[in-house]
Protein backbone atom coordinates (compact mmCIF):
# COMPACT_ATOMS: atom_id res chain seq x y z
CA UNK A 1 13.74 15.32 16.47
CA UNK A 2 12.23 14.57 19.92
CA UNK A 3 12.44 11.43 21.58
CA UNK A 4 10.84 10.68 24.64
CA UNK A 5 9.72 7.31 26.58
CA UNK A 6 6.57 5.59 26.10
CA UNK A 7 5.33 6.59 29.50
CA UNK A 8 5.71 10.45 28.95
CA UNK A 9 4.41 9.90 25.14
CA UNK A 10 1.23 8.40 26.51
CA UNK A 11 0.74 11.54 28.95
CA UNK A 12 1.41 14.08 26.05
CA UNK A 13 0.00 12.01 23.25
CA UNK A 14 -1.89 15.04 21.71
CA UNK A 15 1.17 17.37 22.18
CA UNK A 16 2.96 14.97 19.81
CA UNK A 17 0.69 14.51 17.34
CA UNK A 18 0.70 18.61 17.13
CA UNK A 19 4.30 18.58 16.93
CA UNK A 20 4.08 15.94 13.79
CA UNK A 21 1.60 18.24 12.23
CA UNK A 22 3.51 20.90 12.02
CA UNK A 23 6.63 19.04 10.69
CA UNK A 24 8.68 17.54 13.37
CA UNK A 25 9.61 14.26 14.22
CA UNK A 26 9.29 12.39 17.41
CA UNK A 27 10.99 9.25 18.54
CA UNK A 28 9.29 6.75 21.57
CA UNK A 29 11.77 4.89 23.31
CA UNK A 30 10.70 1.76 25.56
CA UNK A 31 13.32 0.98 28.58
CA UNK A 32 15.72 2.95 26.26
CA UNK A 33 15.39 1.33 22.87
CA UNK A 34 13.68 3.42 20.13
CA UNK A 35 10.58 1.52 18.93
CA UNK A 36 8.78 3.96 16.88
CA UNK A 37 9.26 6.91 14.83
CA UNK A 38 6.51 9.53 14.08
CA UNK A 39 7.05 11.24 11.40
CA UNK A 40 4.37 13.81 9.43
CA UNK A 41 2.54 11.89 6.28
CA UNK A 42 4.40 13.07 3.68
CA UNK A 43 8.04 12.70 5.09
CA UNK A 44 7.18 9.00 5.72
CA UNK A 45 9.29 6.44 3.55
CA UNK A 46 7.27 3.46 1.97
CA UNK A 47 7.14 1.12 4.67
CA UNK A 48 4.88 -1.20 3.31
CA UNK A 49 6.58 -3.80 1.40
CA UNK A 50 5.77 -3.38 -2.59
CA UNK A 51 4.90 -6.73 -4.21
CA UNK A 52 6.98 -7.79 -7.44
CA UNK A 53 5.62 -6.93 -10.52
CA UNK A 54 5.28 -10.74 -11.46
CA UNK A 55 2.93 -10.57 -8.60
CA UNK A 56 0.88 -7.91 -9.41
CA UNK A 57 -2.71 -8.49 -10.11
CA UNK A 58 -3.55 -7.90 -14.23
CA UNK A 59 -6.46 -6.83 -15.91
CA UNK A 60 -7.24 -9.38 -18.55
CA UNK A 61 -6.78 -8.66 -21.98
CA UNK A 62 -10.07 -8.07 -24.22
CA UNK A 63 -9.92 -8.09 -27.62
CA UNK A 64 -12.54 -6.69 -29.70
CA UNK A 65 -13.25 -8.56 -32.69
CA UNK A 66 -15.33 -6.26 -35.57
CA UNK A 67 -18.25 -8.81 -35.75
CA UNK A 68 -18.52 -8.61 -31.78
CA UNK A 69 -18.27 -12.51 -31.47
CA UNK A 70 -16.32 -13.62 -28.34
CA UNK A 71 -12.90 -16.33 -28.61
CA UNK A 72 -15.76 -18.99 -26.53
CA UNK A 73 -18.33 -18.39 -29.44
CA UNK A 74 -15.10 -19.05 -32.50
CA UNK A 75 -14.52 -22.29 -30.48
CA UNK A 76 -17.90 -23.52 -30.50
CA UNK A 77 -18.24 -22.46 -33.82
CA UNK A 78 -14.62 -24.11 -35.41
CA UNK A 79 -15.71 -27.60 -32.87
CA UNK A 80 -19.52 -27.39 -35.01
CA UNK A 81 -17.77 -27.43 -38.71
CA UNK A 82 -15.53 -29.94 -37.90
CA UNK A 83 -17.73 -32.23 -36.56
């Protein structure tokens, strides 16, 4: 792993994204502290946050009936008889 300071990242930006390519990792410090990690694509850990599976958007269930008629068109239909 390299690390280096923001300054000398910022003059040798390119460098660093060659180095990443081709499998390394590079760390940027700020006044000392690491604040970033480069690391190539597929090496990277998911970072972004996955959502619950009780928050997961759903595809809504459709149920084909044999005589094609829709659930809205059985209501309508059941609410005509019994009137």
């Amino acid at each position: 792993m390299h690390t280096l300071a923001l300054s000398e990242f910022r003059a040798n930006a390119s460098a660093m994204l060659d180095l990443v390519e081709q499998g390394e990792r590079v760390r940027i410090l700020r006044h000392g502290r690491p604040v970033a990690d480069l690391v190539p694509v597929g090496a990277a850990p998911e970072t972004v946050p996955r959502l619950p599976r009780w928050k997961m958007p759903i595809e809504p269930l459709r149920l084909a009936r044999p005589d094609g008629r829709t659930g809205a068109q059985l209501i309508v239909d059941e609410r005509e008889r019994g009137a």
